[in-house]
Protein backbone atom coordinates (compact mmCIF):
# COMPACT_ATOMS: atom_id res chain seq x y z
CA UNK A 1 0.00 0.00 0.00
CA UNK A 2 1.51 3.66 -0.70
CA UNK A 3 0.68 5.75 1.90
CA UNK A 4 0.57 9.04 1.52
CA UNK A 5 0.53 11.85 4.38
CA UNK A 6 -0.53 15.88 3.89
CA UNK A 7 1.60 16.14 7.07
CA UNK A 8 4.17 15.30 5.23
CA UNK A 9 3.99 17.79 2.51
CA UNK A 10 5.56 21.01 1.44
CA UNK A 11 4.39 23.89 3.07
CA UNK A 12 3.86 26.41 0.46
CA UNK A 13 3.62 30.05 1.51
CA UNK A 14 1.40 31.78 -0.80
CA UNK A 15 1.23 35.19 1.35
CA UNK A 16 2.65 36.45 4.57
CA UNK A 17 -0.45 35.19 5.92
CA UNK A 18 -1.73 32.05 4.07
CA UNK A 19 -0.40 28.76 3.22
CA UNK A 20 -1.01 25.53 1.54
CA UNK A 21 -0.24 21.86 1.53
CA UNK A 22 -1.62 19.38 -1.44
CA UNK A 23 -1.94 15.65 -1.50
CA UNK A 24 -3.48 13.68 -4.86
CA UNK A 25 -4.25 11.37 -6.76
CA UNK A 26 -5.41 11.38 -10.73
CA UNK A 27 -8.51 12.29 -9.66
CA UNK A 28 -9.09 13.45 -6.58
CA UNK A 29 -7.39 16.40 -4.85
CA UNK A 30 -6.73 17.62 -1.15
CA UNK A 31 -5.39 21.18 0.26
CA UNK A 32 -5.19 22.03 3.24
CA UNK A 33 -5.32 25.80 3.61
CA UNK A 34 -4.40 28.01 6.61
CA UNK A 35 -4.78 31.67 6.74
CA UNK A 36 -3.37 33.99 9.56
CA UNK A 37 -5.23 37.52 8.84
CA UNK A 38 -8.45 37.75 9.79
CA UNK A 39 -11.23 38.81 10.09
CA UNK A 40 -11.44 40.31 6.82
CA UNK A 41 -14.02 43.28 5.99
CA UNK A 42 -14.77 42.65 2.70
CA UNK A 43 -14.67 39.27 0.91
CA UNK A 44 -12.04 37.56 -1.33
CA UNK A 45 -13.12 37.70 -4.91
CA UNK A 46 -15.32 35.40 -6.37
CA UNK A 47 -13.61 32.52 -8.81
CA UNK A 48 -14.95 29.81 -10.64
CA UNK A 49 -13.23 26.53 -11.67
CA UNK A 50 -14.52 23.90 -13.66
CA UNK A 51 -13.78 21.30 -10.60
CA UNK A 52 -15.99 20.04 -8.12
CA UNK A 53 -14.94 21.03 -4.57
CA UNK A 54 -16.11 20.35 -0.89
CA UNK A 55 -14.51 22.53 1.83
CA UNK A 56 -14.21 21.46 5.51
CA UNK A 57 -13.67 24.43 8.25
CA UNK A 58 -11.07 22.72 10.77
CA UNK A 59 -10.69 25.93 12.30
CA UNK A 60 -12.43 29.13 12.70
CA UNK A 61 -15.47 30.93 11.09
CA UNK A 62 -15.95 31.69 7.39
CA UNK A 63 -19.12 33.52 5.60
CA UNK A 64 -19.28 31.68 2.39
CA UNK A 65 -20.79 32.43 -0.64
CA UNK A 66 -21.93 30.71 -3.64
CA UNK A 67 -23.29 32.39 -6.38
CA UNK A 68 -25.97 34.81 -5.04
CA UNK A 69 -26.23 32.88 -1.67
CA UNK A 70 -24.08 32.97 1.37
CA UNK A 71 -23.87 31.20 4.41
CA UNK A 72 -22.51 30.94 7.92
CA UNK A 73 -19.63 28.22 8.86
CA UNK A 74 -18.15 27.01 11.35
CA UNK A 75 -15.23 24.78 12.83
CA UNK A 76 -17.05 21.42 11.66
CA UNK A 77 -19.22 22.48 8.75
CA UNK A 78 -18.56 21.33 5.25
CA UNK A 79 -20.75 22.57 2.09
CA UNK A 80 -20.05 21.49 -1.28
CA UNK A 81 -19.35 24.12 -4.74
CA UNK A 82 -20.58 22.93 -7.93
CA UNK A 83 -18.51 23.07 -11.05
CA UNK A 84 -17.87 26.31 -12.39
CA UNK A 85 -20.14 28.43 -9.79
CA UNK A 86 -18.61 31.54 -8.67
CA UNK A 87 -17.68 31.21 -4.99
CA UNK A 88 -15.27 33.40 -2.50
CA UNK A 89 -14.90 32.98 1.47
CA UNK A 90 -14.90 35.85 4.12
CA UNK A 91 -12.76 35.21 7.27
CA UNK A 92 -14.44 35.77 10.41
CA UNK A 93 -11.88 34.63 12.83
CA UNK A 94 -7.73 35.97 13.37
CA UNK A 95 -6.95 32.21 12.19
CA UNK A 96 -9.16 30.30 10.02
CA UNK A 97 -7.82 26.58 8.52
CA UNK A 98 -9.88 25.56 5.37
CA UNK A 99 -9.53 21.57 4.05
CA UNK A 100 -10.96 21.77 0.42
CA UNK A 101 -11.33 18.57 -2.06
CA UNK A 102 -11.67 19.00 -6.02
CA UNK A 103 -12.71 16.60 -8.79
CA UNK A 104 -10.73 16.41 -10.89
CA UNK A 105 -7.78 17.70 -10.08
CA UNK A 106 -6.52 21.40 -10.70
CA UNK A 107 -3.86 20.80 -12.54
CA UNK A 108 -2.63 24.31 -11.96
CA UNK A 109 -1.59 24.32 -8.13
CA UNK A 110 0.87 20.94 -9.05
């Protein structure tokens, strides 16, 4: 068996602030995101991809929003993003850890 542990993975600082570990497959993809800034006022900008994704808050608050909808979550609640819906987060908490899966991969954060 090849075992394979997001522990174990690079650390990649994308900001001062936020940072990100992968683990996948062909198919399936994990990140594990931490961010160090919040709350934020305003929103991040909504994105699209064409990948299915589920996001997991391990730590913290988040308003998230999915197309014209937005919702409340916290430490323990997961909600899932259709393909190629515009969706952003809003920290609510100074540290906020974010597990999100896609289908298929994105190819672009290898």
């Amino acid at each position: 068996m090849n075992t394979n542990r997001i522990a174990d993975g690079k650390i990649e600082q994308l900001s001062p602030a936020k940072t990100r570990r992968i683990i996948h497959t062909d198919n399936l993809m994990m990140a594990v995101w931490d961010f160090f800034d919040g709350p934020w006022n305003e929103p991040e900008q909504p994105h699209s991809h064409p990948q299915e994704q589920i996001v997991y808050v391990a730590e913290g608050a988040v308003d998230f929003f999915i197309g014209s909808e937005s919702c409340r979550l916290n430490a323990g609640d997961t909600i899932a993003v259709p393909g190629d819906i515009p969706h952003s987060v809003k920290l609510l908490t100074p540290k906020v850890r974010l597990i999100d899966t896609w289908t298929p991969i994105r190819k672009e954060f290898l």
